[in-house]
Protein backbone atom coordinates (compact mmCIF):
# COMPACT_ATOMS: atom_id res chain seq x y z
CA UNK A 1 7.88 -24.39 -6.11
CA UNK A 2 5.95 -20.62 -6.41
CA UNK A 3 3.06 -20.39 -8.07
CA UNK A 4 1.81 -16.77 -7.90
CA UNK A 5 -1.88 -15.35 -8.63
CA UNK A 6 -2.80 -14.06 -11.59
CA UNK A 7 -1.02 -10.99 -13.47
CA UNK A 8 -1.93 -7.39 -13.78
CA UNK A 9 -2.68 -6.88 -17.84
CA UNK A 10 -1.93 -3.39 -19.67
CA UNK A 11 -5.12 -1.10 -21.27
CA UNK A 12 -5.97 -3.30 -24.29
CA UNK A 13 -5.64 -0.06 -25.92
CA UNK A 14 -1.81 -0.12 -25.31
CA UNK A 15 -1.66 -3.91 -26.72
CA UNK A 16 -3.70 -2.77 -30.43
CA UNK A 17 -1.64 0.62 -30.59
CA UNK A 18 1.72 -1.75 -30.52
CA UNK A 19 0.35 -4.27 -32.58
CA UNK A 20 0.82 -1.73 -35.62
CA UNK A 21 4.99 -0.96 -35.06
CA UNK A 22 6.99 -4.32 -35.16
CA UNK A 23 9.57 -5.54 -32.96
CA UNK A 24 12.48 -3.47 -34.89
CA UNK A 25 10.45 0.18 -33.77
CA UNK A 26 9.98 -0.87 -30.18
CA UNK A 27 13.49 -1.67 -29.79
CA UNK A 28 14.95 1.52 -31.33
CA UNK A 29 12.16 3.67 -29.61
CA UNK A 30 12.89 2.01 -26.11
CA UNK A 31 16.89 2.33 -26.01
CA UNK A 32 15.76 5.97 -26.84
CA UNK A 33 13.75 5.89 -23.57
CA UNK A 34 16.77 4.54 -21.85
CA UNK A 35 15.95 0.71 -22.28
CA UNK A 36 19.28 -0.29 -23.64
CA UNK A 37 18.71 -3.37 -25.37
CA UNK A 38 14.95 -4.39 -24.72
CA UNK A 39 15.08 -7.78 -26.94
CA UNK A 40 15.55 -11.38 -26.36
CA UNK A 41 17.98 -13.24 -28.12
CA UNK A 42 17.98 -16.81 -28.57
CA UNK A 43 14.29 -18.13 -29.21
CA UNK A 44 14.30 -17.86 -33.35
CA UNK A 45 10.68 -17.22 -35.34
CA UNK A 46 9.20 -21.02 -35.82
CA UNK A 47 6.07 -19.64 -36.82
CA UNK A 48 7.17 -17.53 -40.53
CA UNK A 49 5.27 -14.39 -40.92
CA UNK A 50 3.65 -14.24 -37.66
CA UNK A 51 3.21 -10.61 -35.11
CA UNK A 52 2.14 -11.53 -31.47
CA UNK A 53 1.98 -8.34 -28.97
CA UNK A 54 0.69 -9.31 -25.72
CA UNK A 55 1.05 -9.35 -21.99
CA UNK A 56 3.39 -12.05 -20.76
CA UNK A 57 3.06 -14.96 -18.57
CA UNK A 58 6.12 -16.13 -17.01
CA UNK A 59 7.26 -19.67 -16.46
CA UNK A 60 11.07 -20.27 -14.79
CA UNK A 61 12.43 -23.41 -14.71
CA UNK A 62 15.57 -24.71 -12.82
CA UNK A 63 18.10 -27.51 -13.08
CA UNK A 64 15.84 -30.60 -12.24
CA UNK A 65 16.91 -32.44 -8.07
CA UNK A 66 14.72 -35.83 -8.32
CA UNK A 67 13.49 -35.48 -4.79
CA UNK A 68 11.42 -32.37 -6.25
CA UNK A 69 10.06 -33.76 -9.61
CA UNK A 70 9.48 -36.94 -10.46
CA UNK A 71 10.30 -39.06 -13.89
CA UNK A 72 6.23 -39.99 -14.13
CA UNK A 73 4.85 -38.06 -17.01
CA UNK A 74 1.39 -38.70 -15.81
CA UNK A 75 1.58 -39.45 -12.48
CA UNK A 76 -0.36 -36.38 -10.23
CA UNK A 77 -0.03 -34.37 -13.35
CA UNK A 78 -1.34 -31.14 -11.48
CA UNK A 79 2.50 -31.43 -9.82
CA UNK A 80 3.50 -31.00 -13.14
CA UNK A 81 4.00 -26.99 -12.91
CA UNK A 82 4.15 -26.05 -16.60
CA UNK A 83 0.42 -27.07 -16.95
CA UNK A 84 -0.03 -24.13 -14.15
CA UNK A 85 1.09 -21.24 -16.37
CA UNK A 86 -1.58 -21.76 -19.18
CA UNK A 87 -4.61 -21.90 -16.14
CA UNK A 88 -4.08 -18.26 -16.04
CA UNK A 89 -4.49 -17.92 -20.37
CA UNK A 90 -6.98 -14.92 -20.99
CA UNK A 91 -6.97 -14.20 -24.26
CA UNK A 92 -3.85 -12.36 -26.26
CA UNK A 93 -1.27 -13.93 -23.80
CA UNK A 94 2.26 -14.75 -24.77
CA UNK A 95 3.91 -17.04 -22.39
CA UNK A 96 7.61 -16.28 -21.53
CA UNK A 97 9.48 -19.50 -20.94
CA UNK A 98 13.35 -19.02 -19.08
CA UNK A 99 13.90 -22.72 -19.35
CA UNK A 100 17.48 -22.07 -19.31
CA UNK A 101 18.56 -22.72 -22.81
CA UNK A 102 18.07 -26.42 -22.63
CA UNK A 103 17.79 -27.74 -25.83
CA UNK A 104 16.27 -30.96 -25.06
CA UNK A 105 13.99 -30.27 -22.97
CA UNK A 106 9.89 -30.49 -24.32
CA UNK A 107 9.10 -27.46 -22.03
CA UNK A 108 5.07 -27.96 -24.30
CA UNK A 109 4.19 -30.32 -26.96
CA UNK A 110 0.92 -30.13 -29.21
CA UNK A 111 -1.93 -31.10 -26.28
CA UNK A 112 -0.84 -28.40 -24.09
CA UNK A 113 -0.45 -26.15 -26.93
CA UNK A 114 -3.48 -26.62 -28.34
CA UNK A 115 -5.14 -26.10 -24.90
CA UNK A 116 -3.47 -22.92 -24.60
CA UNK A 117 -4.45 -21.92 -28.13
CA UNK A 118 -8.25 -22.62 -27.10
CA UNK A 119 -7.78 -20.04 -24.34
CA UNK A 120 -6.99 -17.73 -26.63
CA UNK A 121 -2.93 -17.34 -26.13
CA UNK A 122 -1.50 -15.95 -29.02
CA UNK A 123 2.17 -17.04 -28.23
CA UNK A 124 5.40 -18.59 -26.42
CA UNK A 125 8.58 -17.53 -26.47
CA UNK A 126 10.70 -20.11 -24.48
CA UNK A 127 14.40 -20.28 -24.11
CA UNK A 128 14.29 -23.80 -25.15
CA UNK A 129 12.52 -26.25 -27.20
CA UNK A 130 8.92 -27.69 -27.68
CA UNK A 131 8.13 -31.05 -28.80
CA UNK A 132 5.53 -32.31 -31.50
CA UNK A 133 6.49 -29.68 -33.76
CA UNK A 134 5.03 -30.88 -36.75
CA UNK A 135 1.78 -30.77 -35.62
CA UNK A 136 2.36 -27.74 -33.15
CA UNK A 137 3.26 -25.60 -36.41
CA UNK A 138 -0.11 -25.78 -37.22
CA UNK A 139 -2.52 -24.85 -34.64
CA UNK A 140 -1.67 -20.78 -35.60
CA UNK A 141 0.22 -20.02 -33.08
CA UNK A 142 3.52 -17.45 -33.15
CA UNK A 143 6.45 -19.30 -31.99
CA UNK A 144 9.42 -18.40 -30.97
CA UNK A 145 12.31 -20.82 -29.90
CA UNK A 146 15.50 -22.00 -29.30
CA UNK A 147 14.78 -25.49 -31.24
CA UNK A 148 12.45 -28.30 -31.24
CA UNK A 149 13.08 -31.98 -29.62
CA UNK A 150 11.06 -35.08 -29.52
CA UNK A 151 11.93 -35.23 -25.38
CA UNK A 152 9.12 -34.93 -22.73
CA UNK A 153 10.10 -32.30 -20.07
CA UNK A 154 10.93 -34.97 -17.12
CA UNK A 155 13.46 -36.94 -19.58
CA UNK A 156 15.41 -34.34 -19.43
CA UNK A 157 17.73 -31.96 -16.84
CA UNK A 158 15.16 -29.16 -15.89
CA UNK A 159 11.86 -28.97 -13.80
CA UNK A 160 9.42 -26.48 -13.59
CA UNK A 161 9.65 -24.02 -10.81
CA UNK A 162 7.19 -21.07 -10.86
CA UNK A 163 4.76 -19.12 -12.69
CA UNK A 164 4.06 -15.56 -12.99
CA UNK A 165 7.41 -14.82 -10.91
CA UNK A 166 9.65 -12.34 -12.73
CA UNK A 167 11.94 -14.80 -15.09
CA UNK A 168 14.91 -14.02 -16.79
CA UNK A 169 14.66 -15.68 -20.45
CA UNK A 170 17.66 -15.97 -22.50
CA UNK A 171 19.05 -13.56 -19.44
CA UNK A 172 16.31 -10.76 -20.11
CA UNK A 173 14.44 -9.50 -17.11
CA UNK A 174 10.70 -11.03 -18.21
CA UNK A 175 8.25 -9.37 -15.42
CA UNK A 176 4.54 -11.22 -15.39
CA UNK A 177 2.21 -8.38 -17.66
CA UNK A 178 5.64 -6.90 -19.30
CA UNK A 179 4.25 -6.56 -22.99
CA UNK A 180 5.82 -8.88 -25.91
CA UNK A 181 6.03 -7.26 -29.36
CA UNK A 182 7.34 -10.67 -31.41
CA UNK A 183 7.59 -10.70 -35.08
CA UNK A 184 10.43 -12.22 -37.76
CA UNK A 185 12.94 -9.85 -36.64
CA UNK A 186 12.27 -11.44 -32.96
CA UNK A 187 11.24 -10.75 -29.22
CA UNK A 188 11.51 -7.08 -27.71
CA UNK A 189 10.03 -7.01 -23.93
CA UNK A 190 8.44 -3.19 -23.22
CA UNK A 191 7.94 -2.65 -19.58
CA UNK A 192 4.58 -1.37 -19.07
CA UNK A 193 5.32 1.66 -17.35
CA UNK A 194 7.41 3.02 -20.34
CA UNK A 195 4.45 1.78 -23.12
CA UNK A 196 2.45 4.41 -23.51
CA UNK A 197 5.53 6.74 -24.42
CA UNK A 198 6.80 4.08 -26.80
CA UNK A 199 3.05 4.04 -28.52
CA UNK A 200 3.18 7.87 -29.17
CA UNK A 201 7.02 8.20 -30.20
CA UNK A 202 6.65 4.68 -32.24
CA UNK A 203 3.35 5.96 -33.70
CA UNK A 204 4.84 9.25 -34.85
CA UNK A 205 7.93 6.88 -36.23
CA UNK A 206 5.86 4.65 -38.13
CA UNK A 207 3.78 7.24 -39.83
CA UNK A 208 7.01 9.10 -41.24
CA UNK A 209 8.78 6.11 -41.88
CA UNK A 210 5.77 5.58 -44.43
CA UNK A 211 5.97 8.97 -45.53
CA UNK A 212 9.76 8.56 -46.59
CA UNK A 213 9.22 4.82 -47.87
CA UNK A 214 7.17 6.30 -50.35
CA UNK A 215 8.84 9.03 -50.92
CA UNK A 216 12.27 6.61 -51.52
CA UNK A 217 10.32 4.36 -53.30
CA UNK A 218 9.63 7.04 -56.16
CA UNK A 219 13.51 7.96 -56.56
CA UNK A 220 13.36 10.66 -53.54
CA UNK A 221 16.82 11.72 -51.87
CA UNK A 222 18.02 9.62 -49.42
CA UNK A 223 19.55 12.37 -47.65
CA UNK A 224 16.09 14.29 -47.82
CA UNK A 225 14.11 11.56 -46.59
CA UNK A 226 15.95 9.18 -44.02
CA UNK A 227 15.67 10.36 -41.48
CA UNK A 228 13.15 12.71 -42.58
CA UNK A 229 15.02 16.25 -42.63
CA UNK A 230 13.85 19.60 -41.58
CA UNK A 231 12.88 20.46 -45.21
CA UNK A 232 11.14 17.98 -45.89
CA UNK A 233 8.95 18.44 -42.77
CA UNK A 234 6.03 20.73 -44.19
CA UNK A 235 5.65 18.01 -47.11
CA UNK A 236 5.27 15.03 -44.71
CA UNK A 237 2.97 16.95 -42.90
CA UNK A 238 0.60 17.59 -45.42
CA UNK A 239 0.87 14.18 -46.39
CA UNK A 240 0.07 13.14 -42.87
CA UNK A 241 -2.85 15.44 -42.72
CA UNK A 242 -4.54 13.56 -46.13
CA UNK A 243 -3.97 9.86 -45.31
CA UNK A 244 -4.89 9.95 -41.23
């Protein structure tokens, strides 16, 4: 089992610029900047109405051998290598979970959650399930996830296997400090070396995306202003210029 040291976090300045675009900007911007198809299918929104941007911590799992985890829940629990991940919370974490799809598998349930949520995590995105939903829901935490089950992680055909190791969730390439823009329309993953280009050219998108929503909103020409056309540039503009 790997357990590496701690990850290297992007300019918090990157993290609040990206907090304002939504997963559906990053992804368009990024396949623009050559990143195909950046997001993560399978994990679902559990947590309605909730954006989490943040670095990720990664978590991999593998199919469970008994001579390398045990069916104890509480025996030696600092074996237990899913506790590991959340040691390294700071806060605005997401942590990225590849536990392979299994759907009833526990990978956290509320008292780890809730310890991770007093670190100041923001979210997990797991290719599987937690367990003690009900109460989980609650603790204001964005969740995103295959599905919920009521089984502790050793009843089940998985074990933990390393943290902060690059992880490939819901077969996505997941590298420890890759940043997670998660919202309803789901999980994007923005390498870090390509974020600061994605803030300027999903900044500039956002603000004429505004522009034309209002513009559409008041009976303007869809032709005119989406995408926003050459003549219509001089009038977004000025508009820009008067609501910075």
């Amino acid at each position: 089992m790997t357990h590496t040291s701690d990850i290297q976090r992007p300019p918090k300045e990157i993290i609040d610029g990206l907090a304002h675009i939504g997963s559906a900007t990053a992804a368009g911007e990024l396949s623009r900047l050559g990143i195909r198809d950046p997001q993560i299918r399978g994990p679902l929104p559990y947590s309605a109405g909730k954006t989490v941007v943040g670095p990720a911590l990664t978590l991999q799992f593998m199919p469970k051998r008994e001579d390398q985890y045990g069916q104890d829940e509480y025996a030696d629990p600092e074996k237990q290598l899913h506790r590991h991940v959340l040691y390294h919370t700071q806060p605005g974490d997401v942590v990225v979970v590849d536990a392979r799809g299994d759907l009833g598998s526990g990978v956290f349930g509320e008292m780890m959650l809730t310890y991770f949520k007093g670190r100041g995590g923001a979210g997990v995105v797991i290719d599987g399930c937690i367990r003690d939903y009900p109460k989980a829901k609650d603790l204001g935490l964005g969740l995103w996830l295959r599905g919920v089950t009521p089984n502790f992680h050793t009843q089940t055909n998985i074990m933990p296997f390393a943290v902060n190791v690059p992880v490939a969730c819901s077969n996505v390439l997941v590298i420890p400090g890759d940043i997670i823009v998660a919202d309803d329309d789901g999980v994007v993953v923005v390498p870090v070396k390509l974020a600061p280009e994605l803030l300027a050219k999903a900044s500039e998108h956002h603000d004429w995306e505004e522009f034309s929503k209002i513009k559409l909103s008041e009976g303007g020409d869809l032709r005119k202003y989406y995408p926003l056309r050459d003549d219509a540039r001089a009038e977004y503009e000025e508009w820009r210029k008067t609501n910075q």
